[in-house]
C-alpha atoms as a PDB file:
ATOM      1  CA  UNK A   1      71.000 143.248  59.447  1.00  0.00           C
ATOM      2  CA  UNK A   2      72.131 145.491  56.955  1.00  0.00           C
ATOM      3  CA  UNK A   3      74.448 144.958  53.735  1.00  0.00           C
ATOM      4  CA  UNK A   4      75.898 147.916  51.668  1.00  0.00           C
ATOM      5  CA  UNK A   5      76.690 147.493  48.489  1.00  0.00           C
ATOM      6  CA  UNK A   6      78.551 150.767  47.136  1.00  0.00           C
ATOM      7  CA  UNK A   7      78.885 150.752  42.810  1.00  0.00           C
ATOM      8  CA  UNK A   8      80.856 152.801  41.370  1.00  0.00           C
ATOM      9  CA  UNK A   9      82.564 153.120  44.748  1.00  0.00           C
ATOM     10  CA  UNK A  10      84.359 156.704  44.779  1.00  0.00           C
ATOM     11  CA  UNK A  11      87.709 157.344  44.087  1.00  0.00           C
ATOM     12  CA  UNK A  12      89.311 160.255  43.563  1.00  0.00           C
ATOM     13  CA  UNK A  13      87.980 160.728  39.899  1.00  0.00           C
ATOM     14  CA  UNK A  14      84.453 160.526  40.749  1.00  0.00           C
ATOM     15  CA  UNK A  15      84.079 162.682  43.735  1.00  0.00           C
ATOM     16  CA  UNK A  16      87.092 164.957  43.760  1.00  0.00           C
ATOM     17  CA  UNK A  17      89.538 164.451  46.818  1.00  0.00           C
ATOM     18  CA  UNK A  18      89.702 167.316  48.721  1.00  0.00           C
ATOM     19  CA  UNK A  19      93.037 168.166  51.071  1.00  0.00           C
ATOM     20  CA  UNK A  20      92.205 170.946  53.050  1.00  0.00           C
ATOM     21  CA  UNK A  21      89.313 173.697  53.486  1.00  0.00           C
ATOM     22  CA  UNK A  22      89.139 175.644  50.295  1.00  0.00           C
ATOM     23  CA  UNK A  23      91.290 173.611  48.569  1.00  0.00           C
ATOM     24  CA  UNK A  24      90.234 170.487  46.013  1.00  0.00           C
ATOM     25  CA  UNK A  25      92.396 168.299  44.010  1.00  0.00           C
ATOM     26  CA  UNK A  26      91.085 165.334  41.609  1.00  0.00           C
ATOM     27  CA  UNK A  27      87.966 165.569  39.058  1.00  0.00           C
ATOM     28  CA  UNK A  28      84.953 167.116  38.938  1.00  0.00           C
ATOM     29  CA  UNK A  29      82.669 163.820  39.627  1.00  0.00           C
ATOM     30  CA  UNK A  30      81.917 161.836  36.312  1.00  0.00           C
ATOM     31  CA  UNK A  31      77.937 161.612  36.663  1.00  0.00           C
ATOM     32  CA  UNK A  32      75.411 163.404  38.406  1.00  0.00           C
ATOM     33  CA  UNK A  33      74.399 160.056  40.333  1.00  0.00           C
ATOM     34  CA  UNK A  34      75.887 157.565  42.104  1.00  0.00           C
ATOM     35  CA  UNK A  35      73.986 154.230  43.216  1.00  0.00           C
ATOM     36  CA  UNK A  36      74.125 153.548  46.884  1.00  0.00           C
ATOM     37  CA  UNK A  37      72.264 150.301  47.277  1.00  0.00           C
ATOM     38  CA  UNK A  38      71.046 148.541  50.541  1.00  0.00           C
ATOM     39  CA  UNK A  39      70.196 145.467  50.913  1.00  0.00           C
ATOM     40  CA  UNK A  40      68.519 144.163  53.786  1.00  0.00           C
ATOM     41  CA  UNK A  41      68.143 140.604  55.520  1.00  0.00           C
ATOM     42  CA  UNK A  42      64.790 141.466  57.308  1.00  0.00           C
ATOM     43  CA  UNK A  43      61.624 139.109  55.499  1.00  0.00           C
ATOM     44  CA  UNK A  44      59.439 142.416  55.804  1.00  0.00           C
ATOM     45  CA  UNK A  45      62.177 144.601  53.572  1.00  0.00           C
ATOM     46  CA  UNK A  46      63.888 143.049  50.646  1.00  0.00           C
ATOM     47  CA  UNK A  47      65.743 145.597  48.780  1.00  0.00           C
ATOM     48  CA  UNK A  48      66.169 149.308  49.040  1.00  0.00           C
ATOM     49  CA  UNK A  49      67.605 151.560  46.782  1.00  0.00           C
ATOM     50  CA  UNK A  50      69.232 154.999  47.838  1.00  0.00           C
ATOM     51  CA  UNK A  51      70.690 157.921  45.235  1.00  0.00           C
ATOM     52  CA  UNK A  52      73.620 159.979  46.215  1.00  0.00           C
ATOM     53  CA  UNK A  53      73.667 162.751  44.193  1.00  0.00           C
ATOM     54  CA  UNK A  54      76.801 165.145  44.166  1.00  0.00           C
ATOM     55  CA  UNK A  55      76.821 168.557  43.855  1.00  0.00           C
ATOM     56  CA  UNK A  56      77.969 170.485  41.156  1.00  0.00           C
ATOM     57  CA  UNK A  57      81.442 172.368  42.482  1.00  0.00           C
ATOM     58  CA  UNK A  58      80.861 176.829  42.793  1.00  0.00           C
ATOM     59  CA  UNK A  59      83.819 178.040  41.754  1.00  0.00           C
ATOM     60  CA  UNK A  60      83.029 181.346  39.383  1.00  0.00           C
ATOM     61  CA  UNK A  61      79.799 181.441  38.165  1.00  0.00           C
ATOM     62  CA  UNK A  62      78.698 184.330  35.459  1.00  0.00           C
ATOM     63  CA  UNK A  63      75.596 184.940  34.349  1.00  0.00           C
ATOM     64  CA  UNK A  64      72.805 187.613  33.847  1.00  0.00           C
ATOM     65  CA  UNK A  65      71.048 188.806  36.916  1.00  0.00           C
ATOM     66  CA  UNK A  66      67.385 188.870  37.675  1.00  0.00           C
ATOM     67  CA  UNK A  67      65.939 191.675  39.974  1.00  0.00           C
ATOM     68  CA  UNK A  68      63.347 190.573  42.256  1.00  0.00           C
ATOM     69  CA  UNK A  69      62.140 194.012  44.518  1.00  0.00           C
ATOM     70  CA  UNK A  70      59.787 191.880  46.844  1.00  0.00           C
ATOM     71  CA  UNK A  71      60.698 191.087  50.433  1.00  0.00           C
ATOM     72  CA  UNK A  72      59.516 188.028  52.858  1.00  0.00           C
ATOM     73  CA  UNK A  73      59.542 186.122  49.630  1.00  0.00           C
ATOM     74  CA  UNK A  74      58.586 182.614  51.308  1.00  0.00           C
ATOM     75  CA  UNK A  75      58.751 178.945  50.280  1.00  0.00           C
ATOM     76  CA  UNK A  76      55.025 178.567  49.323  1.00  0.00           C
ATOM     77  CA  UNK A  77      55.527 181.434  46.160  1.00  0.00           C
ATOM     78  CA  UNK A  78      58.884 180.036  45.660  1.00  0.00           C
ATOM     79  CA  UNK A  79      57.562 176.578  44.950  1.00  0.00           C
ATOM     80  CA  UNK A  80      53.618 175.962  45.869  1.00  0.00           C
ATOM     81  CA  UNK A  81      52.697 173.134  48.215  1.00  0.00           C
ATOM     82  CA  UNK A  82      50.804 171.002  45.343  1.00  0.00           C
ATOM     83  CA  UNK A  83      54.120 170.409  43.682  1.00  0.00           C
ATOM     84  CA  UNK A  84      55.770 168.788  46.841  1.00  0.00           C
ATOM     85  CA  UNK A  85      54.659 165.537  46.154  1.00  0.00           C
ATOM     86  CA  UNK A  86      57.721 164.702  44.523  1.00  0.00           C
ATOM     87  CA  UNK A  87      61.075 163.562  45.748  1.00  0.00           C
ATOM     88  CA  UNK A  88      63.206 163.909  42.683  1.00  0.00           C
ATOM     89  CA  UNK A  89      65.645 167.702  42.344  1.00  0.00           C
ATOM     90  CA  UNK A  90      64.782 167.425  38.905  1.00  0.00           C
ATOM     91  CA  UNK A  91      61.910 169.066  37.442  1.00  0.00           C
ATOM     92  CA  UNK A  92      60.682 171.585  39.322  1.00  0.00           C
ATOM     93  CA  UNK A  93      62.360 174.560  37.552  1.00  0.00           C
ATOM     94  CA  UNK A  94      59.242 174.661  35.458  1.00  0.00           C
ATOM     95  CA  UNK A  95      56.728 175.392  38.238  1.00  0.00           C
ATOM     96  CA  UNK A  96      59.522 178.086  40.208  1.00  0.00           C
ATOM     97  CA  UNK A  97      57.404 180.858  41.480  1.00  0.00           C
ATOM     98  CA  UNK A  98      54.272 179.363  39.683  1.00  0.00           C
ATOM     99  CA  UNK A  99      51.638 181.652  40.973  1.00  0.00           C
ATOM    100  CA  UNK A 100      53.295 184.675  40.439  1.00  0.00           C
ATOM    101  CA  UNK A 101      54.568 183.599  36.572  1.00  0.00           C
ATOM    102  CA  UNK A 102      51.390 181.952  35.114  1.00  0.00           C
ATOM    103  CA  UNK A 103      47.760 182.870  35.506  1.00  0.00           C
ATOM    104  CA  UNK A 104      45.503 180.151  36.407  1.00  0.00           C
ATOM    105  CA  UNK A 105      45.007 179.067  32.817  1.00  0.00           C
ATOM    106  CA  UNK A 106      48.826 178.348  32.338  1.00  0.00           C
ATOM    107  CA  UNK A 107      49.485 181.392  30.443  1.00  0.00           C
ATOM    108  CA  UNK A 108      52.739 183.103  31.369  1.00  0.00           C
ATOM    109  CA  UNK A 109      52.276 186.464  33.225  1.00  0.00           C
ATOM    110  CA  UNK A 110      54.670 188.495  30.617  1.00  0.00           C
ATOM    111  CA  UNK A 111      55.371 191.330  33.960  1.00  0.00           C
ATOM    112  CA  UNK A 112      56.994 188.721  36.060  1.00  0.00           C
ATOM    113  CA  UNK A 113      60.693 189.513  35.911  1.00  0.00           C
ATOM    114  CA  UNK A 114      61.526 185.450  34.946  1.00  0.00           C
ATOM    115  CA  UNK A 115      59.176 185.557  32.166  1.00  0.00           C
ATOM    116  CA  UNK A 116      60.968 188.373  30.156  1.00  0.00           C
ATOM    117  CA  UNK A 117      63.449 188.023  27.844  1.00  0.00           C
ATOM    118  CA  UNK A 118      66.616 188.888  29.419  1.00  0.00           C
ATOM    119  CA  UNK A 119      65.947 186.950  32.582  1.00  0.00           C
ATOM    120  CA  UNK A 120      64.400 183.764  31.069  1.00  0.00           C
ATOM    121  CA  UNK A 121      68.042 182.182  31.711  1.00  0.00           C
ATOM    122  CA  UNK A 122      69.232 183.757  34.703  1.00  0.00           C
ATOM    123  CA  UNK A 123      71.871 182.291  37.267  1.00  0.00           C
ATOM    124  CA  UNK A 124      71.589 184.674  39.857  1.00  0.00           C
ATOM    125  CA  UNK A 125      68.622 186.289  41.990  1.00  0.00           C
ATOM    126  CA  UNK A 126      68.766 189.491  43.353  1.00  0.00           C
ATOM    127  CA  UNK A 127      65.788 189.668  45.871  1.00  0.00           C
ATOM    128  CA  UNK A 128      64.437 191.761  48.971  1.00  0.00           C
ATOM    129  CA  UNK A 129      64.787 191.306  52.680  1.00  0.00           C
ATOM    130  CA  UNK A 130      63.801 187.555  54.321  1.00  0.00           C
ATOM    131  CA  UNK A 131      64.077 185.624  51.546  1.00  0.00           C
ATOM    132  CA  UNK A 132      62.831 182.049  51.994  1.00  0.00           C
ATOM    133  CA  UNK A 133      61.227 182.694  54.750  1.00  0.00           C
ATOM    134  CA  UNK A 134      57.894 180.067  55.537  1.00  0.00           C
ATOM    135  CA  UNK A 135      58.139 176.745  55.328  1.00  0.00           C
ATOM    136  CA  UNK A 136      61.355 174.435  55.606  1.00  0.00           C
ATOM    137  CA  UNK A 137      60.615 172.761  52.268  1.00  0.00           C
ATOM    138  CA  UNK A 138      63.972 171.842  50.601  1.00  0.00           C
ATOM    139  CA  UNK A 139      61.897 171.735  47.235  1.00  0.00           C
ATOM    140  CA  UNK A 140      62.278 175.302  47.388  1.00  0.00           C
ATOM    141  CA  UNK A 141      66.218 175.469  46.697  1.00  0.00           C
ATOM    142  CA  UNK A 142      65.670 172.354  44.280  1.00  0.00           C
ATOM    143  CA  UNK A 143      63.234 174.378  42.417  1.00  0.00           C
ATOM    144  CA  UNK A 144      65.810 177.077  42.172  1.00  0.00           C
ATOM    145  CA  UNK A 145      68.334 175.074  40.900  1.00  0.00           C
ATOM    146  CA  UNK A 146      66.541 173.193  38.253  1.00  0.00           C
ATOM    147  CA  UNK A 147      65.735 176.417  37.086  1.00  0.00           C
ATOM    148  CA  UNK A 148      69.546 177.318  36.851  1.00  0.00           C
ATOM    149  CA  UNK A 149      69.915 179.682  39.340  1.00  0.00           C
ATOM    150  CA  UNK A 150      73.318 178.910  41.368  1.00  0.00           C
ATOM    151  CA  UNK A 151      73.659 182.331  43.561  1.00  0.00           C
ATOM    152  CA  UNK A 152      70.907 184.337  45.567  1.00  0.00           C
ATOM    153  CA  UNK A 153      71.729 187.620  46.449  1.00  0.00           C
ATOM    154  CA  UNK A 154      69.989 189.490  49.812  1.00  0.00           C
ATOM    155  CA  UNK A 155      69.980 191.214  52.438  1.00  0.00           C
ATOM    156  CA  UNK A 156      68.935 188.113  54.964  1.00  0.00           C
ATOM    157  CA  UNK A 157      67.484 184.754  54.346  1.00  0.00           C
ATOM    158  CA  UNK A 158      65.504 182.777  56.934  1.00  0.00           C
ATOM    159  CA  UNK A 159      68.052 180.431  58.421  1.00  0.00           C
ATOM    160  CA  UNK A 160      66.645 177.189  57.222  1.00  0.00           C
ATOM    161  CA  UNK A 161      66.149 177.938  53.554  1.00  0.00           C
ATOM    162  CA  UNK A 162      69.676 179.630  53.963  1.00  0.00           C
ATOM    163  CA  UNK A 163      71.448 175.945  55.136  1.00  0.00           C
ATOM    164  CA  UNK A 164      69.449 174.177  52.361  1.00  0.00           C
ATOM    165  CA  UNK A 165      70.975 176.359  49.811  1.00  0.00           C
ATOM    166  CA  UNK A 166      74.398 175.280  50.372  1.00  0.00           C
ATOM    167  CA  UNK A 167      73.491 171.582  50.852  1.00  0.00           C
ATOM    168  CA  UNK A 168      72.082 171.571  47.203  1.00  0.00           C
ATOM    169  CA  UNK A 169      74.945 173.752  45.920  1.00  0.00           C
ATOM    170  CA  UNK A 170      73.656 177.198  45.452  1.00  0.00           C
ATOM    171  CA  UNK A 171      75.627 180.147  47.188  1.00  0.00           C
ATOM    172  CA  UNK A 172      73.494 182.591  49.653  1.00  0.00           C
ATOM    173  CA  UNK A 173      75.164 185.780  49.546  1.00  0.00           C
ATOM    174  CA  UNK A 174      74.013 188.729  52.529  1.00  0.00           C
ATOM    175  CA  UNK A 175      74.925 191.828  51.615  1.00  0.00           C
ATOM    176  CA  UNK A 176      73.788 194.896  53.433  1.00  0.00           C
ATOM    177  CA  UNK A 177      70.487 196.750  51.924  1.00  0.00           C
ATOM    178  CA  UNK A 178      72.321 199.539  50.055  1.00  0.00           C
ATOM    179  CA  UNK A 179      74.900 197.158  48.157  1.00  0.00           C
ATOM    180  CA  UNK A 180      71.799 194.763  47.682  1.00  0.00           C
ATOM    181  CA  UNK A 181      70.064 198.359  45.935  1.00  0.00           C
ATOM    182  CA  UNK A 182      73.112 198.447  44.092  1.00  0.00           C
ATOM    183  CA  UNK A 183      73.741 195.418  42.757  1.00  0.00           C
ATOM    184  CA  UNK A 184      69.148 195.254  42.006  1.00  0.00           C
ATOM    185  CA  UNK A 185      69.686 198.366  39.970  1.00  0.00           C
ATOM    186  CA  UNK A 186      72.395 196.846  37.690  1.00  0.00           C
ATOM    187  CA  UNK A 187      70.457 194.036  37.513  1.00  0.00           C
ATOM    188  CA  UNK A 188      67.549 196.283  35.977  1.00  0.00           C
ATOM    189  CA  UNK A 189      69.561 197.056  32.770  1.00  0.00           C
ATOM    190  CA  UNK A 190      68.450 193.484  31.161  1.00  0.00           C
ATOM    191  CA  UNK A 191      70.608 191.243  28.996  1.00  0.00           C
ATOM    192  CA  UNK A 192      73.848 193.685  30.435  1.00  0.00           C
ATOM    193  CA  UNK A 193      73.313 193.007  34.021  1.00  0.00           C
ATOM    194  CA  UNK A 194      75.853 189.757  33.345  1.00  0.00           C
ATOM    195  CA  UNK A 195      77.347 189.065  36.961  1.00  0.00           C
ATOM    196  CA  UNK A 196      80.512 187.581  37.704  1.00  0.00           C
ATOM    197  CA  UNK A 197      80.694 185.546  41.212  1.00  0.00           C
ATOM    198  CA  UNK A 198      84.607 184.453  41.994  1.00  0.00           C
ATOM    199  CA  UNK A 199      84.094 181.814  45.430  1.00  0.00           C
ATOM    200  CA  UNK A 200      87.702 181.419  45.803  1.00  0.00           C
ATOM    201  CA  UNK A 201      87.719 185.495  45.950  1.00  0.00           C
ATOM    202  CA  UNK A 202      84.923 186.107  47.434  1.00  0.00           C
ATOM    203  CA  UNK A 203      83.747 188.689  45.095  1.00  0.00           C
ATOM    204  CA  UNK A 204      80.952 189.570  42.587  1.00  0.00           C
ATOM    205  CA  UNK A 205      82.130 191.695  39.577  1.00  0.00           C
ATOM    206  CA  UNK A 206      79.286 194.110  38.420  1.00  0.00           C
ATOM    207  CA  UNK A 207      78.534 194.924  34.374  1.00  0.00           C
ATOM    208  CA  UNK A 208      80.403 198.075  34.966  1.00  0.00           C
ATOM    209  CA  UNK A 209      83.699 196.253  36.595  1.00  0.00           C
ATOM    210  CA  UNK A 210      83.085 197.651  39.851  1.00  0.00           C
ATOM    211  CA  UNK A 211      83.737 194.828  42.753  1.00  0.00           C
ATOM    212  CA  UNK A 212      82.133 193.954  45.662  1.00  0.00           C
ATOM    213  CA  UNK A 213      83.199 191.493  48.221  1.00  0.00           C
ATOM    214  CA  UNK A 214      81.053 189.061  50.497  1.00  0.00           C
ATOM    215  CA  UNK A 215      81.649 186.651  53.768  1.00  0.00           C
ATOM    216  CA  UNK A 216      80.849 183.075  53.259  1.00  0.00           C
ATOM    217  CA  UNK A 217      81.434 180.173  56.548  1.00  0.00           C
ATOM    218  CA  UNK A 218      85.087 178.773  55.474  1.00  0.00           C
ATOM    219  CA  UNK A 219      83.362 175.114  55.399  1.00  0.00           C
ATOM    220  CA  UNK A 220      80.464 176.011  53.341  1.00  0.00           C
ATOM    221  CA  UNK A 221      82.520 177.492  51.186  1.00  0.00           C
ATOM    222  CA  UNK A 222      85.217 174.562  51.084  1.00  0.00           C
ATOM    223  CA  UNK A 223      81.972 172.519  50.402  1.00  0.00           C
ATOM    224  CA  UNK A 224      80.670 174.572  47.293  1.00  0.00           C
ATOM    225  CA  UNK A 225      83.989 174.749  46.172  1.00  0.00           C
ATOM    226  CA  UNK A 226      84.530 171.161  46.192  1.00  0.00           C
ATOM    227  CA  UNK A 227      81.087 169.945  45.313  1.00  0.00           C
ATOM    228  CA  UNK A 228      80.153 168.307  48.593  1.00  0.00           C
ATOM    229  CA  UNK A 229      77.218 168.009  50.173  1.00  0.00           C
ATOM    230  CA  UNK A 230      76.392 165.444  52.930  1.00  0.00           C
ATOM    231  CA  UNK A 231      76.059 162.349  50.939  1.00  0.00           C
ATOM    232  CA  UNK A 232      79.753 163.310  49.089  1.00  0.00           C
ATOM    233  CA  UNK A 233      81.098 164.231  53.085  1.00  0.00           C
ATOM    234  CA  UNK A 234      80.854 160.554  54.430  1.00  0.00           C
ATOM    235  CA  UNK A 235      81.597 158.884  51.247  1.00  0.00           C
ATOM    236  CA  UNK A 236      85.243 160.785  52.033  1.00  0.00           C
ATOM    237  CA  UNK A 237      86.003 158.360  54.751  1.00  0.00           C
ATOM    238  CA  UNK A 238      84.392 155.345  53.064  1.00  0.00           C
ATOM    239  CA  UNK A 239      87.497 153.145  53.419  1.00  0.00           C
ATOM    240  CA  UNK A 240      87.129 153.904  57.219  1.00  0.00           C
ATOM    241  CA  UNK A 241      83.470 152.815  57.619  1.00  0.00           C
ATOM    242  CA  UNK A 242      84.546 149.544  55.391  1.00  0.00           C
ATOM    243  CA  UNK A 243      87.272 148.999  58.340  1.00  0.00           C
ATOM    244  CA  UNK A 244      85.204 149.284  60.833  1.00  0.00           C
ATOM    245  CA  UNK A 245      82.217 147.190  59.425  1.00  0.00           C
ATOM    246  CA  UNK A 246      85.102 144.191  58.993  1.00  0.00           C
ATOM    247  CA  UNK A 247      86.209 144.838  62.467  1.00  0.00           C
ATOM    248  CA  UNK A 248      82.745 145.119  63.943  1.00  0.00           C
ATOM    249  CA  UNK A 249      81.679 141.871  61.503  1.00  0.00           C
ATOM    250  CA  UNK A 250      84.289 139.844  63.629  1.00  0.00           C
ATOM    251  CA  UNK A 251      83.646 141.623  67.138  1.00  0.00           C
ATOM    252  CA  UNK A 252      79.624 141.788  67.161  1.00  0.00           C
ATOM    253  CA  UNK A 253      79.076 138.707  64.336  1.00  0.00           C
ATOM    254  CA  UNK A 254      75.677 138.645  65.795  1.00  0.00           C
ATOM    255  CA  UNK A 255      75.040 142.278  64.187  1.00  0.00           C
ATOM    256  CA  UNK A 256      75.533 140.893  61.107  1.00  0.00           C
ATOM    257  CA  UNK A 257      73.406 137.891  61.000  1.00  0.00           C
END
């Protein structure tokens, strides 16, 4: 019933081969996109067009900090509901916490943390308690990321927000509440609260050198690392499905008709 028609079919240049869990050998991939198309038989469905997009690889990430001392932050004030209609990652980073950075004439709020100078490019988020909590809206860790934040840091997230940040390639780090006070008060000194986050070691450096180490799921992190997410996990054994689709095409013809 179904055809696929793979362009720019991977190889180990555009996705980045990995060998083993934490371990990734071959390019970073070459575009942002790649163009899965299917094409279908049925009269009621002509043509469909699917985008795989690939992940940016995690490996050390430094940037400056923003401190954000609110807990139960939830999806809604992370990205409002009337900018869901979309289904695009790109584009949201302008409407990231909306209600809490512009009044309702548009004007910026100049107290919000992302709205002053120092944090107007941040990378990383250090927030409160139960963050992402509320909806399971994955336009809440796209919003994030178009913004260019690549590493929240907490003391919990709610689970689903917390999977949805490593699908999209952002890195979820728990720390317990007095590290997390820590790390918020270094965060506090402005344009010097510039962050260091080493994957591969597992550790943040803060402005003053000190280290501080985090846990991170081996295959999360072998994902982040490599620049995986689901789409770039199956097309890793796309010379298998091919073999079976020729197999099944000469088993089960009648599949294929």
């Amino acid at each position: 019933m179904l055809e696929r028609i793979l362009y720019g079919k991977p190889t180990r240049d555009a996705f980045g081969k990995c060998s083993s869990l934490g371990k990734c050998s071959g390019g970073a991939p070459s575009s942002a996109f790649q163009e899965l198309v299917v094409v279908a038989s049925s009269s009621v469905v002509d043509q469909t067009l699917w985008v795989a997009e690939t992940m940016d690889k995690f490996t050390v990430l430094t940037g400056v900090a923003a401190p954000l001392r609110m807990i139960n932050v939830d999806t809604d004030m992370i990205i409002p509901k009337q900018f869901l209609k979309t289904i695009k990652r790109t584009g949201l980073g302008r409407n990231l916490f909306d209600e809490l950075r512009y009044e309702p004439d548009g004007r910026e709020r100049p107290d919000f943390v992302l709205n002053r100078p120092p944090y107007r490019n941040a990378s990383v988020l250090i927030a409160g308690d139960n963050f992402g909590c509320g909806s399971s809206r994955e336009h809440a860790p796209w919003a994030l990321l178009d913004f260019g934040v690549r590493a929240i840091i907490a003391p919990s997230f709610a689970d689903i927000f917390f999977n949805n940040c490593f699908k999209n390639g952002i890195l979820p780090i728990v720390l317990p509440q007095d590290q997390v006070d820590l790390l918020m008060k270094d965060a506090e000194n402005g344009a010097n609260a510039v962050f260091s986050i080493d994957l591969e070691k597992q550790e943040i450096s803060r402005p003053d050198g000190g280290k501080v180490a985090f846990n991170v799921d081996p295959f999360r992190k072998h994902c982040l690392l490599c620049g995986l997410d689901d789409i770039g996990l199956t097309l890793q054994h796309v010379a298998k499905i091919d073999a079976f689709e020729t197999s099944q095409k000469s088993t089960q013809p009648w599949l294929w008709a």
